[in-house]
PDB file of N, CA and C in Angstrom:
ATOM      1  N   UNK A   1       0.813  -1.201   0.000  1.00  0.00           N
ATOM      2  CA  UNK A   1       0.000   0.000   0.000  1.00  0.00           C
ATOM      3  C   UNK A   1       0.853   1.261   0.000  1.00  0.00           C
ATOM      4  N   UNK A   2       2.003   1.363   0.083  1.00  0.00           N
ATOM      5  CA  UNK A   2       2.650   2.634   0.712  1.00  0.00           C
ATOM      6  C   UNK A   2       3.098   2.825  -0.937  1.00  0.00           C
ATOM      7  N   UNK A   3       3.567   2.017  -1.537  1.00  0.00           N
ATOM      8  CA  UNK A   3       3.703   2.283  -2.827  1.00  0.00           C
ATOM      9  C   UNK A   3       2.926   3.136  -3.935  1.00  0.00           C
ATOM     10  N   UNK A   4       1.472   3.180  -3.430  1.00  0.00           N
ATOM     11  CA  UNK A   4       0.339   3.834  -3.596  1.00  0.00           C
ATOM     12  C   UNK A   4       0.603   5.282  -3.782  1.00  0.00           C
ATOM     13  N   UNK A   5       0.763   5.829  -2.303  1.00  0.00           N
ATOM     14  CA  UNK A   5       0.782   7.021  -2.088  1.00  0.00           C
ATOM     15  C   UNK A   5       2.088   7.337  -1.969  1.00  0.00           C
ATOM     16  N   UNK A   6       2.419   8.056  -2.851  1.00  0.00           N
ATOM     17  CA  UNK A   6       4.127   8.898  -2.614  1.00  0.00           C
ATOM     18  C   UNK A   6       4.414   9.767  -1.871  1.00  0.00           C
ATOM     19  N   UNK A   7       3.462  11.024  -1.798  1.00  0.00           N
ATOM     20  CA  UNK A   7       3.607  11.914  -0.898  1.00  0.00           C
ATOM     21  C   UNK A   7       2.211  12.558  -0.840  1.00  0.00           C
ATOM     22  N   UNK A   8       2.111  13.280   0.787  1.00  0.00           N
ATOM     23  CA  UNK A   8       0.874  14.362   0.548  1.00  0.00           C
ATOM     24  C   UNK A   8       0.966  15.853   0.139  1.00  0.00           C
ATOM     25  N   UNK A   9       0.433  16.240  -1.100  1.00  0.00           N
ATOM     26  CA  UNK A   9       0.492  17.309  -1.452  1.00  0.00           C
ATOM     27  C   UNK A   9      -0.050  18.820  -0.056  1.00  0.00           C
ATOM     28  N   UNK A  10       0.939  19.508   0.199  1.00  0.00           N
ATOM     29  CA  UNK A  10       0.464  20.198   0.746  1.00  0.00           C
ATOM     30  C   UNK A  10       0.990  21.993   0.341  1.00  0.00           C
ATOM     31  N   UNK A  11       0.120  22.414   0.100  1.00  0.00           N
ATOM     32  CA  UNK A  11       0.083  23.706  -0.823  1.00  0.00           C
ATOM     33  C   UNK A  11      -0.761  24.773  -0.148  1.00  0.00           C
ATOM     34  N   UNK A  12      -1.197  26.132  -0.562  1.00  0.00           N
ATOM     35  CA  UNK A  12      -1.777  26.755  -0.519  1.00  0.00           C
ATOM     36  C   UNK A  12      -2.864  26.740  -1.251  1.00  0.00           C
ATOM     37  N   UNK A  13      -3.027  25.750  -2.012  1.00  0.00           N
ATOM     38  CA  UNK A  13      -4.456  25.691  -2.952  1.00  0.00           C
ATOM     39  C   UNK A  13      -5.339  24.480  -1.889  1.00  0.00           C
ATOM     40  N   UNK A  14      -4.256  23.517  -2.103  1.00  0.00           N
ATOM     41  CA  UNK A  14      -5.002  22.267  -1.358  1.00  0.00           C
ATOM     42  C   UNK A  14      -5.503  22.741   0.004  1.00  0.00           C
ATOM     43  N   UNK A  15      -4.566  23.457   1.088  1.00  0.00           N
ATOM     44  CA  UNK A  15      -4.855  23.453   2.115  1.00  0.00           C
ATOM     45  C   UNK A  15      -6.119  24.868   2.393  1.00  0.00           C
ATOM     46  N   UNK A  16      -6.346  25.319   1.387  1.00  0.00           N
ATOM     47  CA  UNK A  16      -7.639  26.040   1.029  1.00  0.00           C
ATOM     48  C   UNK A  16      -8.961  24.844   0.885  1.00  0.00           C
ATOM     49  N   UNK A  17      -8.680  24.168  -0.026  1.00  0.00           N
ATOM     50  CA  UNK A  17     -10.214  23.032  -0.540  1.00  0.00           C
ATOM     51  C   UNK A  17      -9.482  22.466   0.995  1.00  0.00           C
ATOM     52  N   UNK A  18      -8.809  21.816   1.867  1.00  0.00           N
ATOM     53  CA  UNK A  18      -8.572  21.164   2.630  1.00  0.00           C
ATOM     54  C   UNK A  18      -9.855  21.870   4.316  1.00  0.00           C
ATOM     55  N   UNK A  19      -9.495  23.103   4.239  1.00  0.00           N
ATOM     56  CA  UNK A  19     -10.650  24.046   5.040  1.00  0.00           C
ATOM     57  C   UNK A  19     -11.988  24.054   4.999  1.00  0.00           C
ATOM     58  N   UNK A  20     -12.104  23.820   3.310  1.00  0.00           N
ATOM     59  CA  UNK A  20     -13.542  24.395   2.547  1.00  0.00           C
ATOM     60  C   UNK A  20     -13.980  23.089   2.797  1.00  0.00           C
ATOM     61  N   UNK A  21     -13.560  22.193   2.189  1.00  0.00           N
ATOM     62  CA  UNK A  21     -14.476  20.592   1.719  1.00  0.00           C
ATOM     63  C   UNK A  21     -13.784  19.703   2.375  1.00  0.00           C
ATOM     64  N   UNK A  22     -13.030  19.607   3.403  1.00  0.00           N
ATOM     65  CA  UNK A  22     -12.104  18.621   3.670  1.00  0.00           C
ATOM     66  C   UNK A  22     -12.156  17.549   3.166  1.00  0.00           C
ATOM     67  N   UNK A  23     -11.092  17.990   1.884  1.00  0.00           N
ATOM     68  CA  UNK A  23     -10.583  17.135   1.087  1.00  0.00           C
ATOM     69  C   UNK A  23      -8.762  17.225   0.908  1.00  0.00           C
ATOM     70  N   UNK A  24      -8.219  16.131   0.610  1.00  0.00           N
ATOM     71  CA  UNK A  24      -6.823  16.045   1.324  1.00  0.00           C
ATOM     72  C   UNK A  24      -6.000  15.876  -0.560  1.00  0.00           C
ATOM     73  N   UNK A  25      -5.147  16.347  -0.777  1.00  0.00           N
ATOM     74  CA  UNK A  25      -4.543  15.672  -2.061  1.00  0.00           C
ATOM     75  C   UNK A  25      -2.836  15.003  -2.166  1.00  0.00           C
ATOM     76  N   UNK A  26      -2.810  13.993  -2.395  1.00  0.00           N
ATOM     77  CA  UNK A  26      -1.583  12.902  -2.790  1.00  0.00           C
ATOM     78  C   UNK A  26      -1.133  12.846  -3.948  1.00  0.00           C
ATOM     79  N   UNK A  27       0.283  12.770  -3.863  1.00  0.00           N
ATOM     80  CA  UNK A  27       1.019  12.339  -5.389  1.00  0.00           C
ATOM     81  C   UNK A  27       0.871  10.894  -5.078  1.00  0.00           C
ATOM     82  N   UNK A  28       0.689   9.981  -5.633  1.00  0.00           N
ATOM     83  CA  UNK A  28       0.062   8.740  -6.107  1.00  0.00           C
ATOM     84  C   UNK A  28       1.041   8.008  -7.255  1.00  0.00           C
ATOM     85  N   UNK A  29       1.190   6.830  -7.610  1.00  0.00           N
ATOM     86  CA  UNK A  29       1.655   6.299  -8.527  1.00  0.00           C
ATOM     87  C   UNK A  29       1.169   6.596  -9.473  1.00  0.00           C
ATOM     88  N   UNK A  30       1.863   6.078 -10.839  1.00  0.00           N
ATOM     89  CA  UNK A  30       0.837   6.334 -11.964  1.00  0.00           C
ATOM     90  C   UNK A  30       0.170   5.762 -12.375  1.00  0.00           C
ATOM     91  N   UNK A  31       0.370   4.079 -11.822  1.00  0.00           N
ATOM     92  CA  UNK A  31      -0.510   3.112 -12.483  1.00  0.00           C
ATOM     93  C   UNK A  31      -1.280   2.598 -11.130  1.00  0.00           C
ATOM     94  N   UNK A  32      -2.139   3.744 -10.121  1.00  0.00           N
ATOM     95  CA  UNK A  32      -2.991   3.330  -8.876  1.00  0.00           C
ATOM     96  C   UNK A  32      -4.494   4.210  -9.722  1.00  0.00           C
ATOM     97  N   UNK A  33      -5.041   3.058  -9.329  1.00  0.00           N
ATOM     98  CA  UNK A  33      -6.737   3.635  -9.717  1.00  0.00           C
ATOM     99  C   UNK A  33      -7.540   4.016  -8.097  1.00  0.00           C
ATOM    100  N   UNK A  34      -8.933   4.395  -8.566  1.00  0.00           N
ATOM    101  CA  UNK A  34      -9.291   5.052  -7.524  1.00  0.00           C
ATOM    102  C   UNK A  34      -9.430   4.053  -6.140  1.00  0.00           C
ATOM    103  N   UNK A  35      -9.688   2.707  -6.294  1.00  0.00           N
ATOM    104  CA  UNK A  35     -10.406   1.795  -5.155  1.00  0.00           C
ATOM    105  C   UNK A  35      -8.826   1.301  -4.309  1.00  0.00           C
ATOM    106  N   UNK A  36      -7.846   1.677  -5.137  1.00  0.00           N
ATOM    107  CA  UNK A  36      -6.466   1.017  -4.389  1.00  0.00           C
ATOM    108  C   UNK A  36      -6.614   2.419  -3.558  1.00  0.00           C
ATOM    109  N   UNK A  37      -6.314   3.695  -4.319  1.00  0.00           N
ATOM    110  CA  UNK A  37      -6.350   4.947  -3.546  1.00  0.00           C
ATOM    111  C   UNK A  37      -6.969   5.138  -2.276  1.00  0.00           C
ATOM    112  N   UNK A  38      -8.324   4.727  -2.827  1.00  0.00           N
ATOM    113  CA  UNK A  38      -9.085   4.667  -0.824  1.00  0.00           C
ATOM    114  C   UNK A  38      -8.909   3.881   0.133  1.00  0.00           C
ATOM    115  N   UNK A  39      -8.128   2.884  -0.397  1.00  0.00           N
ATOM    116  CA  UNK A  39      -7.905   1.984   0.489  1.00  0.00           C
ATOM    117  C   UNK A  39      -6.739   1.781   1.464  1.00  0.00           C
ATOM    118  N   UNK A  40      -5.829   2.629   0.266  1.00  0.00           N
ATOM    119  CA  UNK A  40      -4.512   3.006   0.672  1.00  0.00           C
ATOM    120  C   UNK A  40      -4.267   4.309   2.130  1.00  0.00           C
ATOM    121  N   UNK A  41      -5.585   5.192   1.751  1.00  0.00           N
ATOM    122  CA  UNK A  41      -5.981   5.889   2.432  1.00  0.00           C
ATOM    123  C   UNK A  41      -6.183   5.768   3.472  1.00  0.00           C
ATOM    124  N   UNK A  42      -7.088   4.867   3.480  1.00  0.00           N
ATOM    125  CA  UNK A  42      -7.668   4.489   5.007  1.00  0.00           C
ATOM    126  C   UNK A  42      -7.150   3.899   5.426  1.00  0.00           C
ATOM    127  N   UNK A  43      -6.060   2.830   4.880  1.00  0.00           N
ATOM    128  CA  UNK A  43      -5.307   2.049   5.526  1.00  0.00           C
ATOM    129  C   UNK A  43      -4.345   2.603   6.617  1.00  0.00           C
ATOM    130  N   UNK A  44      -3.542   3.482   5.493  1.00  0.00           N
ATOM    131  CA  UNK A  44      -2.651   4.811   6.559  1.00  0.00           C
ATOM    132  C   UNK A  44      -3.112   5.583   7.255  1.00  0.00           C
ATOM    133  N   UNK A  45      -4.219   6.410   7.115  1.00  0.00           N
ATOM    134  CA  UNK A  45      -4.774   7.088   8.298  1.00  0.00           C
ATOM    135  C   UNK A  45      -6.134   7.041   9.296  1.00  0.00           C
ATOM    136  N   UNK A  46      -6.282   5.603   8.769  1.00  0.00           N
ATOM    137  CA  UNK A  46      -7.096   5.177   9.755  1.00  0.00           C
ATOM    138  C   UNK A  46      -8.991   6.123   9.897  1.00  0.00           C
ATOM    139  N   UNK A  47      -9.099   7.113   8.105  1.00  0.00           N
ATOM    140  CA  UNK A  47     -10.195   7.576   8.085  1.00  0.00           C
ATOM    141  C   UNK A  47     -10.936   6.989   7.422  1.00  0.00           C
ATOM    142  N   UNK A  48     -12.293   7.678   7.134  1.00  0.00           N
ATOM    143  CA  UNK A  48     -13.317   7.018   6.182  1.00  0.00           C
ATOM    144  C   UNK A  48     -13.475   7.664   4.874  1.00  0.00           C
ATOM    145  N   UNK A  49     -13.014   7.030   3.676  1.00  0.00           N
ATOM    146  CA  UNK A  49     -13.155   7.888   2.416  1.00  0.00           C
ATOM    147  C   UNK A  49     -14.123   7.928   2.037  1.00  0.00           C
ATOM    148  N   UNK A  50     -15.171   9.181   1.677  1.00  0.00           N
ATOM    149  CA  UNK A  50     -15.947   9.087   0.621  1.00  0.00           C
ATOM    150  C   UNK A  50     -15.613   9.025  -0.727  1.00  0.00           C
ATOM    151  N   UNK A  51     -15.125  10.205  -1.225  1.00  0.00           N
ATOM    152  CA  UNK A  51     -14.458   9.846  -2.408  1.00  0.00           C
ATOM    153  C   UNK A  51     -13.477  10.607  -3.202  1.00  0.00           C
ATOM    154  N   UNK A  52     -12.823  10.036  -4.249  1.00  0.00           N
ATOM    155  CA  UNK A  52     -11.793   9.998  -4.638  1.00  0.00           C
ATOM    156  C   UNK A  52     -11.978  10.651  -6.563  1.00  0.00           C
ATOM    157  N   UNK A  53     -11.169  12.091  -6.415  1.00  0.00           N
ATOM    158  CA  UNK A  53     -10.746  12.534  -7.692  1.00  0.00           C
ATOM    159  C   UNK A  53      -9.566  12.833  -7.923  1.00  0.00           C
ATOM    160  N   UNK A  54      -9.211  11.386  -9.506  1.00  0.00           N
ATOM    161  CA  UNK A  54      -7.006  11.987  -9.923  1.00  0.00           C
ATOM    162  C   UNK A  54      -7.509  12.786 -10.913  1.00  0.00           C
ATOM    163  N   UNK A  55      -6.077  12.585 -11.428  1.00  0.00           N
ATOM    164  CA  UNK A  55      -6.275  13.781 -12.304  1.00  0.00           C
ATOM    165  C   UNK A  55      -4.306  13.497 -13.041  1.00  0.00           C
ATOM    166  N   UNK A  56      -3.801  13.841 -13.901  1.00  0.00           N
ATOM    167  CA  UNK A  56      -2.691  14.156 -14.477  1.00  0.00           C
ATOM    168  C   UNK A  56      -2.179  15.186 -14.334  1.00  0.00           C
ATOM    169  N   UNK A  57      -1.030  15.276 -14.054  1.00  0.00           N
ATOM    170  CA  UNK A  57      -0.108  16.922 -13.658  1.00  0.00           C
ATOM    171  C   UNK A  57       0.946  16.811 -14.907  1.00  0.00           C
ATOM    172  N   UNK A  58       0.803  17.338 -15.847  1.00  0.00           N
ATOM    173  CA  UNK A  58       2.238  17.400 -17.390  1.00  0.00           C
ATOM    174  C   UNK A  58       2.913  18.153 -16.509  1.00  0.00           C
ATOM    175  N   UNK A  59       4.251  17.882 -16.940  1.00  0.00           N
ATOM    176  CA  UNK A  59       5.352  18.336 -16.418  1.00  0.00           C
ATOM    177  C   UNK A  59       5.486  19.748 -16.829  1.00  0.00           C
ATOM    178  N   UNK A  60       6.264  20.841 -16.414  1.00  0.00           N
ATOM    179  CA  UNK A  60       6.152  21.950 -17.052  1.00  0.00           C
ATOM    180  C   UNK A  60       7.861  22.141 -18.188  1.00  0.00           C
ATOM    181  N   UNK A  61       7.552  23.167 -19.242  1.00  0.00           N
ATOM    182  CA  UNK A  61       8.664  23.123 -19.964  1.00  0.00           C
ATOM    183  C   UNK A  61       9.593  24.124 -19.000  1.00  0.00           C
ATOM    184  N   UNK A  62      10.900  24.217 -18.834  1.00  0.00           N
ATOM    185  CA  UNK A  62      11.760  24.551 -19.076  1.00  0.00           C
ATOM    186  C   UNK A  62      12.686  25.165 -19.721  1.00  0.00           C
ATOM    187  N   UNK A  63      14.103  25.896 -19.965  1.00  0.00           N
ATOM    188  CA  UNK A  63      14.694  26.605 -20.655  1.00  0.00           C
ATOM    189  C   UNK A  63      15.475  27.055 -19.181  1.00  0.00           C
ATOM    190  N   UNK A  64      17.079  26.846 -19.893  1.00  0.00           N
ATOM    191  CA  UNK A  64      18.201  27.546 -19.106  1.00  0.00           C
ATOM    192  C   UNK A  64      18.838  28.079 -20.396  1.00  0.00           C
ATOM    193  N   UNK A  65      19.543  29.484 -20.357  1.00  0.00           N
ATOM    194  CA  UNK A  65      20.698  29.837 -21.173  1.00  0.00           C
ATOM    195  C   UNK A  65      22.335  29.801 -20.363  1.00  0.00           C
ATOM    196  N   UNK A  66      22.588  29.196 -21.256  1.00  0.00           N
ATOM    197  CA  UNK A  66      24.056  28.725 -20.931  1.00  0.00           C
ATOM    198  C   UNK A  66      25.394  29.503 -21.856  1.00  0.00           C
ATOM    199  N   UNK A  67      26.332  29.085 -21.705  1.00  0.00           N
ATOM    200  CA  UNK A  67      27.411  29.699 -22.510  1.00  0.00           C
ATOM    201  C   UNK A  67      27.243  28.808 -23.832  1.00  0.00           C
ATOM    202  N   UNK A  68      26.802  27.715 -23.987  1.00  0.00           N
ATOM    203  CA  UNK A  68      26.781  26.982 -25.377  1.00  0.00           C
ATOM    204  C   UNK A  68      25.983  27.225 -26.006  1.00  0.00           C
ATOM    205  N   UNK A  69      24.447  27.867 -25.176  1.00  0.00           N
ATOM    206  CA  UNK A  69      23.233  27.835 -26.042  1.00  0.00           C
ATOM    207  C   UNK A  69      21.740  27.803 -24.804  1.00  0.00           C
ATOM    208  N   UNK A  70      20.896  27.846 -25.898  1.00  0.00           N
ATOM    209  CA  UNK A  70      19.601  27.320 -25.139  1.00  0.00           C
ATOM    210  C   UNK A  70      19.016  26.021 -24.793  1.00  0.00           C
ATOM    211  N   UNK A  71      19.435  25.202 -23.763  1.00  0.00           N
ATOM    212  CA  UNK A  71      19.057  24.146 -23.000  1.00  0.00           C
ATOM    213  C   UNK A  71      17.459  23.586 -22.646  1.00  0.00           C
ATOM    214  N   UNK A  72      17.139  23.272 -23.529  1.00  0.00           N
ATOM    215  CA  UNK A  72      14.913  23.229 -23.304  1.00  0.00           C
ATOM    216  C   UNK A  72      15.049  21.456 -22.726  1.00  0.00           C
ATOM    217  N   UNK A  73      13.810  21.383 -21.723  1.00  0.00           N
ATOM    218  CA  UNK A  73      13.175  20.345 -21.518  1.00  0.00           C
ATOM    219  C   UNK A  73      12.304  20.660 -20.276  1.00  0.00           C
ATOM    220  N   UNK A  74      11.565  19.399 -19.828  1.00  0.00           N
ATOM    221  CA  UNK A  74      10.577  19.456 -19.435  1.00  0.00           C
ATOM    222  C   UNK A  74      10.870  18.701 -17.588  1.00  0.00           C
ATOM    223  N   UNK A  75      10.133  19.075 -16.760  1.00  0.00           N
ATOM    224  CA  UNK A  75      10.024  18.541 -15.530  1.00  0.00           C
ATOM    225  C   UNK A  75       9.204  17.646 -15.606  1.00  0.00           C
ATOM    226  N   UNK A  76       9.245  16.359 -14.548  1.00  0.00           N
ATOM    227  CA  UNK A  76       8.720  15.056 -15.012  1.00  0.00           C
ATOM    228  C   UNK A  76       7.145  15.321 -14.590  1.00  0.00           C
ATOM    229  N   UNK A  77       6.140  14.832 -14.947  1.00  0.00           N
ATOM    230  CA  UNK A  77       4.961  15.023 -14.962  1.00  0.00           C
ATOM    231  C   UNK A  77       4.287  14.035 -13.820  1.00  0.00           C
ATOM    232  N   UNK A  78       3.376  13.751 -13.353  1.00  0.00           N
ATOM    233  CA  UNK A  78       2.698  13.051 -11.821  1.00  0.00           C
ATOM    234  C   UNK A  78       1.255  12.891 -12.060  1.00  0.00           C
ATOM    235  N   UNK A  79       0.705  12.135 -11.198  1.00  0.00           N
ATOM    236  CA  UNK A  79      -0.489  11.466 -10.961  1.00  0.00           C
ATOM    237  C   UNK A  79      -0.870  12.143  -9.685  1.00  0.00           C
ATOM    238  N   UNK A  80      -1.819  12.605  -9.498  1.00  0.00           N
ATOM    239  CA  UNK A  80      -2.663  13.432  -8.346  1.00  0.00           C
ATOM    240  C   UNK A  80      -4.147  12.764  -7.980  1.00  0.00           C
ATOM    241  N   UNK A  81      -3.985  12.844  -6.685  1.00  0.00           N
ATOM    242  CA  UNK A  81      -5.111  12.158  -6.462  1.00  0.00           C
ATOM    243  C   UNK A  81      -5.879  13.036  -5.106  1.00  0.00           C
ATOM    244  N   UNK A  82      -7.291  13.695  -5.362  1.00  0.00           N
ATOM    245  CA  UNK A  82      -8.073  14.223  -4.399  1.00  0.00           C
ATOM    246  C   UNK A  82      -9.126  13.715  -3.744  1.00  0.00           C
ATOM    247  N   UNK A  83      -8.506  13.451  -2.411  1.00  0.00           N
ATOM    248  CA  UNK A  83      -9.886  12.447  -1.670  1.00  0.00           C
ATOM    249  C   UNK A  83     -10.489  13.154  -0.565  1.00  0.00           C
ATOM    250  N   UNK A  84     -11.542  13.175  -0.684  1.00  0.00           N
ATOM    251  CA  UNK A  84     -12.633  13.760   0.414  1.00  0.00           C
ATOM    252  C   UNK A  84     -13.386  12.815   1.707  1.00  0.00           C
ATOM    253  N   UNK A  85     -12.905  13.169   2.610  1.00  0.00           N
ATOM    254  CA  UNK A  85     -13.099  12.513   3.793  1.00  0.00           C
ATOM    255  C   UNK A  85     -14.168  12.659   4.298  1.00  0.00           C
ATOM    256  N   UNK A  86     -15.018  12.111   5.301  1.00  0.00           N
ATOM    257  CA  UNK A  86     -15.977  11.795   5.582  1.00  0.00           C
ATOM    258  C   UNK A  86     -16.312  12.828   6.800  1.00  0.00           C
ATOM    259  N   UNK A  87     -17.594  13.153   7.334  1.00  0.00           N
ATOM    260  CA  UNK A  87     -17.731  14.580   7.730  1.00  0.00           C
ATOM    261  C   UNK A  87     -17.286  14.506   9.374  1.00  0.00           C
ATOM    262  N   UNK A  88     -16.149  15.454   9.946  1.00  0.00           N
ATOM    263  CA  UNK A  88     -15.918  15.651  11.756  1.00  0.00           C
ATOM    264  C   UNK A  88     -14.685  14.691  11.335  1.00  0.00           C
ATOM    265  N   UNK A  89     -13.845  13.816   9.915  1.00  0.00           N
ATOM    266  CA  UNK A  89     -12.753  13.839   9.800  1.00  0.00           C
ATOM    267  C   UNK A  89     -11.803  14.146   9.734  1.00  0.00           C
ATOM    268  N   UNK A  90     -10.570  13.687  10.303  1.00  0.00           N
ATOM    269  CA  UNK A  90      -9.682  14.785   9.266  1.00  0.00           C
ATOM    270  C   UNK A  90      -7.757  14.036   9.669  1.00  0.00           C
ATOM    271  N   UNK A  91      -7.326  14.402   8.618  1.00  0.00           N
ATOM    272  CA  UNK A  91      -5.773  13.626   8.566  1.00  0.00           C
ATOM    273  C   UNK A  91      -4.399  15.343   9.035  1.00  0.00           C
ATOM    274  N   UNK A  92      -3.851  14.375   9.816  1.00  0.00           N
ATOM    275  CA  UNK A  92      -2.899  15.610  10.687  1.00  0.00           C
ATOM    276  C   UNK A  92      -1.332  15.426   9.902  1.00  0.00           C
ATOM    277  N   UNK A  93      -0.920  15.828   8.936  1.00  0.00           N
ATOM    278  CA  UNK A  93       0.111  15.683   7.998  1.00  0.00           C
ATOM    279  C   UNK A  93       1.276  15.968   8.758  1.00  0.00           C
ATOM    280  N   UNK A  94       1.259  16.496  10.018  1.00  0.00           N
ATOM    281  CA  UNK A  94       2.311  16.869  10.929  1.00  0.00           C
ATOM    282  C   UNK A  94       2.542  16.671  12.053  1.00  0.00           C
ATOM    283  N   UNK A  95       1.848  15.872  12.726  1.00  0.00           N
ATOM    284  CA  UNK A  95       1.719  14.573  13.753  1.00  0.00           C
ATOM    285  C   UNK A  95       3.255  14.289  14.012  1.00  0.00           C
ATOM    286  N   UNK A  96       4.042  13.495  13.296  1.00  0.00           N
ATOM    287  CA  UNK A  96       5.423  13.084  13.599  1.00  0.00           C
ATOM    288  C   UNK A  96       6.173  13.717  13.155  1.00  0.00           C
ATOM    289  N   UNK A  97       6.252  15.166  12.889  1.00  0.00           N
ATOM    290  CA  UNK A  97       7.382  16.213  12.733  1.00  0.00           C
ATOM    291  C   UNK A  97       7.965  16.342  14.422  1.00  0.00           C
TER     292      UNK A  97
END
């Protein structure tokens, strides 16, 4: 299961919908569908998922100038996954800091 979830996204966007809808978002593998996701979920934090929206993140392009020239490519692209927890839930991302 841990293979599942890579990391929890934590941002200023997420931790906005995280206030509003408590809903939580994960970088995820690329080849995890939604029923491993909730399960993976609940497995690790011990909540109740309602439900679960991924989604694709493209990598963004790039460009450095160098002394040889212009250097282009792209940052690697990710699997996102937004799950909404069940209501008076909620996951503490900073518990073991």
């Amino acid at each position: 299961m841990s293979q599942i979830l890579v990391k929890p996204l934590i941002t200023e966007k997420m931790t906005a919908d995280t206030e509003k809808n408590n809903a939580y978002g994960f970088v995820v593998a690329d080849g995890a569908n939604k029923v491993e996701i909730k399960k993976a979920v609940e497995k690790e934090y011990g909540v109740t998922v309602t439900s679960v929206r991924t989604l694709r993140v493209d990598g963004k392009r790039r460009q450095r100038y160098t002394k040889t020239g212009i250097i282009k490519g792209r940052t690697v692209g990710y699997k996102k996954a937004i799950v909404s927890l069940a209501e008076g839930e909620m996951i503490d991302f900073y518990e073991n800091i």
